[in-house]
Protein backbone atom coordinates (compact mmCIF):
# COMPACT_ATOMS: atom_id res chain seq x y z
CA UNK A 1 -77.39 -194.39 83.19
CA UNK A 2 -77.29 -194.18 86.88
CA UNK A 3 -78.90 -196.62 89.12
CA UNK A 4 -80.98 -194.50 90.99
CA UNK A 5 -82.39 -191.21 90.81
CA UNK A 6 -82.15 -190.06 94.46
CA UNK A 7 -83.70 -186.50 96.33
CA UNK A 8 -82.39 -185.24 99.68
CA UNK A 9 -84.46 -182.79 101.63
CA UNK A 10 -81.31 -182.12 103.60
CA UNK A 11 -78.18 -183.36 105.36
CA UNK A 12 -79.87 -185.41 107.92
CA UNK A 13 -82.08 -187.54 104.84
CA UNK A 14 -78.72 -187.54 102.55
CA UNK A 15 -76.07 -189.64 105.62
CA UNK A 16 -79.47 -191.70 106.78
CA UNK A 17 -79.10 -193.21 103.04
CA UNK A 18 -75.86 -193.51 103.56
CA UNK A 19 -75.88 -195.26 106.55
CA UNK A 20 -78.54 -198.31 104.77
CA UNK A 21 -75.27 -198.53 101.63
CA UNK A 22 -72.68 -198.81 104.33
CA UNK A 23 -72.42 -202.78 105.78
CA UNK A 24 -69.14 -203.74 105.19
CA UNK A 25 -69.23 -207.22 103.23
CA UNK A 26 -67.98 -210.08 105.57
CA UNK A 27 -64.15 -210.64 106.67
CA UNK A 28 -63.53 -206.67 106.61
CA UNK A 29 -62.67 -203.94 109.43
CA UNK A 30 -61.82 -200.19 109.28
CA UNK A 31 -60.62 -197.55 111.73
CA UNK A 32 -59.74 -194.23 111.67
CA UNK A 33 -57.63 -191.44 113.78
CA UNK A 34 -56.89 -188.47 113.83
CA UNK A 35 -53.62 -186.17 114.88
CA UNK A 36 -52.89 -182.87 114.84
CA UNK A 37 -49.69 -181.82 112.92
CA UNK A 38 -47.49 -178.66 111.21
CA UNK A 39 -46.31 -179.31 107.95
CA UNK A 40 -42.60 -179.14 107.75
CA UNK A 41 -42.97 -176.88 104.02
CA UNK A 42 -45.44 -174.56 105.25
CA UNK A 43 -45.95 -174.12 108.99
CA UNK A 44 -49.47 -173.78 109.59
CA UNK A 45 -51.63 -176.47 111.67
CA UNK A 46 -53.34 -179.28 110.05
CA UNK A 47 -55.27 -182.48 110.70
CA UNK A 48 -54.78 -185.76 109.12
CA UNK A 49 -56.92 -188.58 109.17
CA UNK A 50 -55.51 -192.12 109.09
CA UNK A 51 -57.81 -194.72 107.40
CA UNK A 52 -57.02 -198.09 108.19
CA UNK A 53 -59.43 -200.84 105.94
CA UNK A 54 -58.07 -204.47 107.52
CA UNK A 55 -59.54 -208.37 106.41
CA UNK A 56 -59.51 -210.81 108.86
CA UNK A 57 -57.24 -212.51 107.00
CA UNK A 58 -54.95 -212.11 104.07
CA UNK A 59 -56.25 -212.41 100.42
CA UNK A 60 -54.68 -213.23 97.13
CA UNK A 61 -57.71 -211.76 95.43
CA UNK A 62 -56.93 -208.15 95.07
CA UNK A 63 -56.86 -205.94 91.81
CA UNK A 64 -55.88 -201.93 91.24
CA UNK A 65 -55.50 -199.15 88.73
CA UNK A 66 -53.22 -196.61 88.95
CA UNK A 67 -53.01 -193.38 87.42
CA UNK A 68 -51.07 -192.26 84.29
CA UNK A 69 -49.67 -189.38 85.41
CA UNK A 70 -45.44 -189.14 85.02
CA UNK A 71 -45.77 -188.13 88.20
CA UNK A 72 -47.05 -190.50 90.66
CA UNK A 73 -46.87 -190.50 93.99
CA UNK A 74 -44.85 -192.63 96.15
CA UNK A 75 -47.95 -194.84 97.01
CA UNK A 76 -48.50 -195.35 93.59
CA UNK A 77 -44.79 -196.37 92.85
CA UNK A 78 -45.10 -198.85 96.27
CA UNK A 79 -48.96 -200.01 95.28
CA UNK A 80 -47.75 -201.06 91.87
CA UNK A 81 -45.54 -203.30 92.99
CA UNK A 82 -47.85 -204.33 95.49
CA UNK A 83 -49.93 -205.79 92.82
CA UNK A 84 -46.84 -208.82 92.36
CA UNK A 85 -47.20 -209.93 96.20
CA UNK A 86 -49.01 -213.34 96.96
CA UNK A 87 -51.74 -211.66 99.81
CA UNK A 88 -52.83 -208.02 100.80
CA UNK A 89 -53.94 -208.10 104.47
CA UNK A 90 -54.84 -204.17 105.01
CA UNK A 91 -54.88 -200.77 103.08
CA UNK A 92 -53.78 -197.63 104.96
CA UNK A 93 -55.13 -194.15 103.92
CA UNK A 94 -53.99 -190.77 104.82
CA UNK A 95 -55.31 -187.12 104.17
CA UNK A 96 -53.96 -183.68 103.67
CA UNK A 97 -50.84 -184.21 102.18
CA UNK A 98 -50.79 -186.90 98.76
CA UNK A 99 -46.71 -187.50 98.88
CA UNK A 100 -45.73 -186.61 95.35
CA UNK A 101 -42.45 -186.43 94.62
CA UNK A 102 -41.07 -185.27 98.37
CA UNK A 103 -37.90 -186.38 98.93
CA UNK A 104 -37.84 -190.28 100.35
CA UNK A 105 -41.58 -190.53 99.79
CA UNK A 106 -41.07 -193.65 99.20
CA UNK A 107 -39.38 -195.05 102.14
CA UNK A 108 -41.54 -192.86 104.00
CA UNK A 109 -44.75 -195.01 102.26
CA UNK A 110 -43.02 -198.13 103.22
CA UNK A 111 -42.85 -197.01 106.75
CA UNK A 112 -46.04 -196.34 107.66
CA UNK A 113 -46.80 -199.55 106.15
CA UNK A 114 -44.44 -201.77 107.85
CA UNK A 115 -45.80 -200.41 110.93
CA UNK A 116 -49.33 -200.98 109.79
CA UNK A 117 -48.37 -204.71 109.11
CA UNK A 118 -46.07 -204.91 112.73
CA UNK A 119 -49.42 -203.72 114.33
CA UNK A 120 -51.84 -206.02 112.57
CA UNK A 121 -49.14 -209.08 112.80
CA UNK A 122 -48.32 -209.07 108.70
CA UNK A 123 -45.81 -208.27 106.55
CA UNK A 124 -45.87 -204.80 105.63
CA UNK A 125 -45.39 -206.17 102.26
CA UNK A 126 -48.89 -207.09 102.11
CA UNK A 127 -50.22 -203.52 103.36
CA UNK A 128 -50.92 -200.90 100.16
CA UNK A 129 -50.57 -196.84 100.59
CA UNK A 130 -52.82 -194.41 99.95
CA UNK A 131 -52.35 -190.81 100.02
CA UNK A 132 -54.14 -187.81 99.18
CA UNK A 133 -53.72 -184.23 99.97
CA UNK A 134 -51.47 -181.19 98.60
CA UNK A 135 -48.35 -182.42 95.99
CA UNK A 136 -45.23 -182.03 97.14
CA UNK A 137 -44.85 -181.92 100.43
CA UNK A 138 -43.76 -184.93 102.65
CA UNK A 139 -45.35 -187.12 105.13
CA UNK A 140 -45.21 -186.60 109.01
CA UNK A 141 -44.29 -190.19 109.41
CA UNK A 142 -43.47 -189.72 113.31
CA UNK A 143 -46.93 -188.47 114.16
CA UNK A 144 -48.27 -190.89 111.84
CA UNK A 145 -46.45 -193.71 113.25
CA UNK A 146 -47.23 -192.69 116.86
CA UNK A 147 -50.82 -192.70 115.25
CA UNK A 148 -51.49 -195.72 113.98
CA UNK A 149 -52.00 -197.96 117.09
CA UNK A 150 -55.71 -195.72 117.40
CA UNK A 151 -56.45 -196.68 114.11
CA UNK A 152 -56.19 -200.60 114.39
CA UNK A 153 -57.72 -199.68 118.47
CA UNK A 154 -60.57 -198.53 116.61
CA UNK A 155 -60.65 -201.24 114.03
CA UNK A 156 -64.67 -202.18 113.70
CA UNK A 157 -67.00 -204.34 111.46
CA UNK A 158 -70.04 -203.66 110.71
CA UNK A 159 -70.01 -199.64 108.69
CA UNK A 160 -67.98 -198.88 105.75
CA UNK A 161 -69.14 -195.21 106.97
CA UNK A 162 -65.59 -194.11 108.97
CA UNK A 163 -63.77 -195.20 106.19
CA UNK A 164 -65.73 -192.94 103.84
CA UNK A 165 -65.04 -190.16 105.90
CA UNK A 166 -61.75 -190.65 106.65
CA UNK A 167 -60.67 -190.31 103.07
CA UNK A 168 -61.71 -187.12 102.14
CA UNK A 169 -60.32 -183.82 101.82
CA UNK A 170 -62.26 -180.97 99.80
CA UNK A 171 -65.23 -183.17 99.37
CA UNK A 172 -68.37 -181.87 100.91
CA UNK A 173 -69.55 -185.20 102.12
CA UNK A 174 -68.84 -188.97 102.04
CA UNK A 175 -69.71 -191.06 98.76
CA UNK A 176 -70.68 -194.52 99.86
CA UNK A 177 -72.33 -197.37 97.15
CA UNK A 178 -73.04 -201.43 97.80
CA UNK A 179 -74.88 -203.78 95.76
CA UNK A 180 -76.00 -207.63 97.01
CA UNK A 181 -75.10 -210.17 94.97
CA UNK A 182 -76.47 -213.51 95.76
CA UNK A 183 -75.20 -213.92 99.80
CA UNK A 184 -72.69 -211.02 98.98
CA UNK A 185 -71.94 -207.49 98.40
CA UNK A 186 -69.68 -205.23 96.82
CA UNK A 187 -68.99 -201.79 98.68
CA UNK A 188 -67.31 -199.29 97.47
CA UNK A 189 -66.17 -195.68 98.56
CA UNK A 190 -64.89 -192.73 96.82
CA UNK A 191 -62.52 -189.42 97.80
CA UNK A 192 -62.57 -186.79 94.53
CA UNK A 193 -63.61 -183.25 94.06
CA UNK A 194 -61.27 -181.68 92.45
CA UNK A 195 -58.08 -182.30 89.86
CA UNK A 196 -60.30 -185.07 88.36
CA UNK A 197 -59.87 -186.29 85.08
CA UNK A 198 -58.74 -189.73 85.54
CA UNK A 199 -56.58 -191.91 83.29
CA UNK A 200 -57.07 -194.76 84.78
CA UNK A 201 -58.58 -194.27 88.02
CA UNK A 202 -60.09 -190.97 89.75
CA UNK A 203 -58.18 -189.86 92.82
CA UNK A 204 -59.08 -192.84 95.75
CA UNK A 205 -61.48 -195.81 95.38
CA UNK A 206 -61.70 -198.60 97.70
CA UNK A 207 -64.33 -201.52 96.45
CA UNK A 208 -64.84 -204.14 98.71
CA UNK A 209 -66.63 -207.57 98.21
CA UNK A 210 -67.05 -210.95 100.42
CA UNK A 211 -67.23 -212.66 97.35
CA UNK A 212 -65.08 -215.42 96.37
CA UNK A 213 -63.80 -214.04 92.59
CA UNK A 214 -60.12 -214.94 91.85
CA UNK A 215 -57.08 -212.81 91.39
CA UNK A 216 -57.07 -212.69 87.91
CA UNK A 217 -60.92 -212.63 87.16
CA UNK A 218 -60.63 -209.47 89.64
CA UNK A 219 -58.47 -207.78 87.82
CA UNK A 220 -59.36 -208.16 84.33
CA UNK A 221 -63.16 -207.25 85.93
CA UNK A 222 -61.30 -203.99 87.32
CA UNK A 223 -60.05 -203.08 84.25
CA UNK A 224 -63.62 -203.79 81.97
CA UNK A 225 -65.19 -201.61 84.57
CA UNK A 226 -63.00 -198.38 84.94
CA UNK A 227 -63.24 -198.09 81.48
CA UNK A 228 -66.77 -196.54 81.02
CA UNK A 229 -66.69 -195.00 84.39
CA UNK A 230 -63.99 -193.26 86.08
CA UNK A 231 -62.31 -192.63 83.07
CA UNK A 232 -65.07 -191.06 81.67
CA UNK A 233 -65.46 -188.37 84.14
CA UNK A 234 -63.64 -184.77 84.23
CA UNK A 235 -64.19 -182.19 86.74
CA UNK A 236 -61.80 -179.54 86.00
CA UNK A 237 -59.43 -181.80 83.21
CA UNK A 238 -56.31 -182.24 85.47
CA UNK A 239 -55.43 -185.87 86.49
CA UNK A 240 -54.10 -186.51 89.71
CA UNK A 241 -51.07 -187.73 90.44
CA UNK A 242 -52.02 -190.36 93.40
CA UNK A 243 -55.54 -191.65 91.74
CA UNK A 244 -55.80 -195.07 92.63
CA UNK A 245 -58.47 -197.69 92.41
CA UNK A 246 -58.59 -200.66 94.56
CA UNK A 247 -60.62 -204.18 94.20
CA UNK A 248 -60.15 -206.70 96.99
CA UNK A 249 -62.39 -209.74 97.85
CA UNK A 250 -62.34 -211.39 101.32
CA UNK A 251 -63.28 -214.44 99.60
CA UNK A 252 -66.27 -215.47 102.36
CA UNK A 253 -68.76 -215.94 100.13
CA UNK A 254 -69.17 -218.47 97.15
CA UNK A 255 -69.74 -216.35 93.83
CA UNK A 256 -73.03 -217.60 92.43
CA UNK A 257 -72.30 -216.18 89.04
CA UNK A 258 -69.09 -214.48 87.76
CA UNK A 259 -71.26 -212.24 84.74
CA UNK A 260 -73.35 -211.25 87.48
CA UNK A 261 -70.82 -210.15 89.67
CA UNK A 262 -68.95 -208.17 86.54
CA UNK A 263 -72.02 -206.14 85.94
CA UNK A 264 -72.82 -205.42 89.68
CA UNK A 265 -68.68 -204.46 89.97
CA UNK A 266 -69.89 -202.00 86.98
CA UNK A 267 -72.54 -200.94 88.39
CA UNK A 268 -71.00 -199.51 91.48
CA UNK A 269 -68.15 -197.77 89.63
CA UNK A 270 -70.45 -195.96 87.57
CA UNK A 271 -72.79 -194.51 90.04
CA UNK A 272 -69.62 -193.90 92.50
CA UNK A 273 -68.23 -191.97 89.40
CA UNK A 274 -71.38 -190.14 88.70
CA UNK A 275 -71.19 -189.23 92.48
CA UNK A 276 -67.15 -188.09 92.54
CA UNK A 277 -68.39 -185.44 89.58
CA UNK A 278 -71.80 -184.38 91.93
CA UNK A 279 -69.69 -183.93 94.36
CA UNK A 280 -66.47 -181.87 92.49
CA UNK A 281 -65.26 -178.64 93.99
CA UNK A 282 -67.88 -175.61 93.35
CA UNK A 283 -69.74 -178.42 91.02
CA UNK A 284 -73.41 -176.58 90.89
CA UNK A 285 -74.34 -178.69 87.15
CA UNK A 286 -73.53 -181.93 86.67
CA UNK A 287 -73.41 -182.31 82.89
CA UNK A 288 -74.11 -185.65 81.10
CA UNK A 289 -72.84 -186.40 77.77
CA UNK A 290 -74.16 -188.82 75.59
CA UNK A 291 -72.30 -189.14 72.58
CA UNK A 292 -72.96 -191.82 69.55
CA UNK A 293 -72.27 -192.41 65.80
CA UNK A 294 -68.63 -191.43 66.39
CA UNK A 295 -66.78 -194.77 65.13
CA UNK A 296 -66.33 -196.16 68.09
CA UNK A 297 -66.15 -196.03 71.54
CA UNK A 298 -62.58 -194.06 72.27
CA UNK A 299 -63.51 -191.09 69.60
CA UNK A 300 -67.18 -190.67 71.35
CA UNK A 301 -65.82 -190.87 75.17
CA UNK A 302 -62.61 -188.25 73.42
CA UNK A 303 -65.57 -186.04 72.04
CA UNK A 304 -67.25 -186.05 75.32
CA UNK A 305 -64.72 -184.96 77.18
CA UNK A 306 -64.19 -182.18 74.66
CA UNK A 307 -67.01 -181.23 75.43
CA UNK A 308 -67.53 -181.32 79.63
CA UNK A 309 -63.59 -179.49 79.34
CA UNK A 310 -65.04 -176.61 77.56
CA UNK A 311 -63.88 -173.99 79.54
CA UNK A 312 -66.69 -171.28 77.81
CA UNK A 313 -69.48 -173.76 77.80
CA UNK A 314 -68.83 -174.63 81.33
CA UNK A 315 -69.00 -171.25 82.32
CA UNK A 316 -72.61 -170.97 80.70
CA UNK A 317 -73.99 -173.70 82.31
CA UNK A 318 -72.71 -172.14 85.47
CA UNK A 319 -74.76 -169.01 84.35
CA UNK A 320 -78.15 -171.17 83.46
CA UNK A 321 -77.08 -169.52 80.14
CA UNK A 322 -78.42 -171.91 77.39
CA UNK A 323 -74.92 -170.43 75.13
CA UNK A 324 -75.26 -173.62 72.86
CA UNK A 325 -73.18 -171.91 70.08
CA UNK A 326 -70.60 -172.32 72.72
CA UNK A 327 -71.45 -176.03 72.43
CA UNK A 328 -71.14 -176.50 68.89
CA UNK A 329 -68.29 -174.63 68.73
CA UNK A 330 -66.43 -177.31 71.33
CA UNK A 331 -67.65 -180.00 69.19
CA UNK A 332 -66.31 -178.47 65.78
CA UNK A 333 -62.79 -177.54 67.36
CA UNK A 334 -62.86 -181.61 68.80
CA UNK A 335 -63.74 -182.80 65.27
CA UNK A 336 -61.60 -180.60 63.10
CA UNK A 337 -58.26 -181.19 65.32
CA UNK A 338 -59.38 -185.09 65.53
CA UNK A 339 -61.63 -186.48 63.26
CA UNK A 340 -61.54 -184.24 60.17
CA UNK A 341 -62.93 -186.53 58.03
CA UNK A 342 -66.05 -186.50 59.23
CA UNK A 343 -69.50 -185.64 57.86
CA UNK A 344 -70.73 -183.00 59.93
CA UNK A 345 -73.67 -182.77 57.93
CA UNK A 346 -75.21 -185.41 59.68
CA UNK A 347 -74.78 -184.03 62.98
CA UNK A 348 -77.60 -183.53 65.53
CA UNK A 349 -77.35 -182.04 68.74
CA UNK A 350 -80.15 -181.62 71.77
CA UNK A 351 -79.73 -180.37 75.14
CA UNK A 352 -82.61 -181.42 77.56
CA UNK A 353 -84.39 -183.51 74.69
CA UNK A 354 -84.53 -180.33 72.74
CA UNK A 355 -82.93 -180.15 69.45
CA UNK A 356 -80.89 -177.24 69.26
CA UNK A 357 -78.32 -178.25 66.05
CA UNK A 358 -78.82 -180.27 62.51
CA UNK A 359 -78.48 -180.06 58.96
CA UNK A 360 -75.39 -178.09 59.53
CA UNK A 361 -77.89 -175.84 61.09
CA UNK A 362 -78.73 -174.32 64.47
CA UNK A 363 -82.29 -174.76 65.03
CA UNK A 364 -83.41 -171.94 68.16
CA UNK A 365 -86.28 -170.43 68.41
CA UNK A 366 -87.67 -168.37 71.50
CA UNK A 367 -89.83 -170.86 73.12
CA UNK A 368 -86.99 -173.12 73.14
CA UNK A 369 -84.36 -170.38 75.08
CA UNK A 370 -86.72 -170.83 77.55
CA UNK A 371 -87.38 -173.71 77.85
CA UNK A 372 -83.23 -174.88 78.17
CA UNK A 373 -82.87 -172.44 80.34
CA UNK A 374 -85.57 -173.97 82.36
CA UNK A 375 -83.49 -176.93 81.81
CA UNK A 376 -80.19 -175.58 83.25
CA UNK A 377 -81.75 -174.60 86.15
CA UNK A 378 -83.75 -177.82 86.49
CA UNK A 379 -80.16 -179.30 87.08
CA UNK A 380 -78.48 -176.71 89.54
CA UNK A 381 -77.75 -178.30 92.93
CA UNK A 382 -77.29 -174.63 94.55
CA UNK A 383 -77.55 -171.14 93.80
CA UNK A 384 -74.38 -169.33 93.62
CA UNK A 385 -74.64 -166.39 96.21
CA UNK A 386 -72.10 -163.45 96.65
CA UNK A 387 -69.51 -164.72 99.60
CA UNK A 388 -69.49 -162.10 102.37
CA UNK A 389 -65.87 -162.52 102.52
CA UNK A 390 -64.40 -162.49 99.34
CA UNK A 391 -64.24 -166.34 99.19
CA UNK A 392 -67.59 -168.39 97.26
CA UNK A 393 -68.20 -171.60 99.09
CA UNK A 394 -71.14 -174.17 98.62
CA UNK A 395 -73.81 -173.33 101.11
CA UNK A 396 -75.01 -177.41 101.34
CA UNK A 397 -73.11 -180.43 102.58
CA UNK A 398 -75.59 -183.03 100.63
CA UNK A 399 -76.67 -183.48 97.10
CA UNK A 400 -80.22 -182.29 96.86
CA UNK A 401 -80.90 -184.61 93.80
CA UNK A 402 -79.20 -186.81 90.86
CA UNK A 403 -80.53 -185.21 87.70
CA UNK A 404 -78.16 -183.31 85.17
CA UNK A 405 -77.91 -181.18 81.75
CA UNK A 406 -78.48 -183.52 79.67
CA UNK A 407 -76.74 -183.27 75.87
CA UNK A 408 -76.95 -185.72 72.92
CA UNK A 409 -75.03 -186.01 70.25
CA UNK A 410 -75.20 -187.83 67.03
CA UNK A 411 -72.43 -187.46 64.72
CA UNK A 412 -74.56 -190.00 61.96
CA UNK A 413 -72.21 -192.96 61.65
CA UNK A 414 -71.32 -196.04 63.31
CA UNK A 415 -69.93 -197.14 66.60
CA UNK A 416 -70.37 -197.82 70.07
CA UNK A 417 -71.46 -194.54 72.39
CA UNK A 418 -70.28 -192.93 75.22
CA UNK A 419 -71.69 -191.14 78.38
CA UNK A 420 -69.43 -189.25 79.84
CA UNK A 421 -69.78 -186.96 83.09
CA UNK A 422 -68.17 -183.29 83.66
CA UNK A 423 -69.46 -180.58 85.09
CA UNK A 424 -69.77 -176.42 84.77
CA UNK A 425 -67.17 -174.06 86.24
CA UNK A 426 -68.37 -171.41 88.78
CA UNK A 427 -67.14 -168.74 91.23
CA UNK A 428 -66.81 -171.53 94.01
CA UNK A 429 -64.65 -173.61 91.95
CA UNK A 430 -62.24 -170.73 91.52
CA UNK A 431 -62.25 -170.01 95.30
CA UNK A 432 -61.98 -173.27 96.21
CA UNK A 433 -58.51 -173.46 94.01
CA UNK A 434 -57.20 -170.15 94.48
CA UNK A 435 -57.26 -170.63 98.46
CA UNK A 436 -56.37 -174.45 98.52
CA UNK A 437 -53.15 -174.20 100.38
CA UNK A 438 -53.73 -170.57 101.94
């Protein structure tokens, strides 16, 4: 469950919380700039963002995931082997174009970094990539060179908040989350909207933390936490090719207890995952699954995302259409493909605490149409309207509130559940894709 259950009366309301999540946790900096550029596959003018996120001073306490994808980009490639260095001293970030596969990404990654680390006075071996953006095309390293010394100009304390706005692309506003432990904090920020479904990570996370928690304690913490969060989150099913997630402790601050630390590290992944999925291109329903009784805890999270992928059922809850045959029918193609064995007599489905499914039976009745669809619409962070030039778009920049469609399921039998997050699939999404690079 998340940690809060936050309303926004507008924009203003939604970046003044923002602003009380954002102190950076001691012995951290970030800077950003920004350069005007033509990319060299498609010439039509763009702006990237560098975002540069420096410690005072080098760390061997870092930790990252990387995606799965046979893909990766050339960040990825460099940022795994990152993870055998001694120290990271700085993480450099850049928008609009992800570097997937372009011819010499990766020297091109290397670059940029060795000019980060010139500029900061480290080895660019201890700087990690990070880019996001359109697959494919290649990084304007001369700009981006020429660019950096603005970044580590602007180089601040104090606000996480540049950083978080540095980072994204198609995202309708910044996703910022912190949590004191003891003296310390961990902060962490999140870039995702679209081609989520992570396998190991969800497009770019950076958590950061003054707290003194070793290298390997980080990283097997990492790992524990990603788990039940950002790889149990779809938006559309597609997993990116650059999603990274990042861990690094400045190591300023004694750790009073290393449990407590593990469970406030969760704690922040899972709300900044909740928040990547509330924040997903054209996302208007944020859909939470719970699923139990499904042997253990890999079949439920599997059955979930069966479930938020549904490309019918997501177009219902787009529609405040309570379709929940649609529903049971995602669950039945799940089981029968995966788990045929089970005993689907047992199952019970609800949707908004109502039972809608058991006994091998649907149980509907007219009072209760109504009342889901009061549900679905209960959930809706916008109305879709028709565009006025052929092209949906959201008309907010803030999330108006953290509740969802809520859907249990109970196969009968044993295990550990699942929550998983998705969301429903509307007119905006489809404009948002179709237009992407045009």
């Amino acid at each position: 469950m998340p940690s809060t259950q936050l309303t926004f009366a507008d924009r203003a309301a939604h970046r003044a919380w923002l602003a009380s999540q954002s102190a950076l946790p001691a012995g951290f900096r970030v800077g950003t700039a920004k350069f005007d550029f033509t990319p060299a596959e498609a010439p039509k003018p763009a702006r990237m963002t560098l975002t540069l996120i420096a410690l005072d001073r080098p760390t061997p306490d870092f930790a990252a995931v990387f995606t799965k994808n046979a893909f990766p980009g050339a960040p990825v490639i460099v940022g795994r082997s990152r993870l055998q260095g001694p120290s990271l001293a700085a993480i450099i970030i850049n928008n609009k174009i992800s570097n997937v596969c372009a011819p010499g990404g990766v020297e091109a990654s290397e670059r940029v970094c060795a000019e980060t680390g010139r500029l900061l006075g480290v080895p660019g071996a201890d700087v990690l990539p990070s880019s996001t953006g359109v697959i494919g095309w290649g990084l304007p390293v001369a700009p981006m060179l020429a660019s950096l010394p603005a970044a580590v100009a602007a180089l601040a304390g104090g606000s996480i908040m540049p950083a978080a706005e540095g980072i994204v692309t198609t995202d309708l506003y910044p996703k910022v989350r912190r949590v004191q432990v003891g003296a310390g904090s961990i902060v962490g920020i999140a870039k995702g909207a679209g081609m989520i479904e992570p396998n190991m990570a969800t497009m770019l996370v950076y958590l950061l933390t003054d707290l003194a928690v070793p290298r390997g304690e980080l990283r097997r913490m990492l790992l524990s936490a990603v788990k039940p969060s950002f790889n149990a989150i779809s938006v559309d099913s597609d997993t990116s090719t650059s999603d990274t997630v990042a861990l690094v402790s400045s190591s300023r601050v004694p750790c009073p207890d290393p449990a407590l630390f593990g469970k406030a590290l969760l704690g922040v992944c899972r709300d900044l995952a909740e928040d990547v999925v509330r924040n997903g291109e054209g996302v208007r329903h944020v859909i939470r699954v719970v699923v139990s009784g499904a042997g253990d805890f890999a079949s439920a999270r599997a059955l979930g995302k069966a479930i938020v992928n549904a490309p019918l059922f997501k177009c219902a809850v787009a529609g405040n259409d309570p379709n929940v045959g649609r529903l049971v029918q995602a669950i039945g193609k799940h089981v029968g493909a995966h788990a045929a064995g089970t005993d689907v007599s047992r199952l019970r489905v609800a949707m908004g605490c109502i039972e809608i499914f058991s006994g091998g039976a649907f149980r509907l009745d007219p009072a209760k149409e109504a009342a889901l669809v009061a549900h679905l619409r209960s959930a809706e962070l916008y109305a879709s309207a028709p565009p006025k030039e052929g092209v949906f778009s959201a008309p907010v920049d803030f999330p108006a509130h953290e509740r969802c469609v809520e859907i249990e399921v109970d196969l009968g039998g044993k295990g550990a559940p699942a929550t998983v997050f998705g969301a429903d699939l509307t007119h905006e999404y489809v404009s948002e894709n179709a237009d992407y690079r045009s």
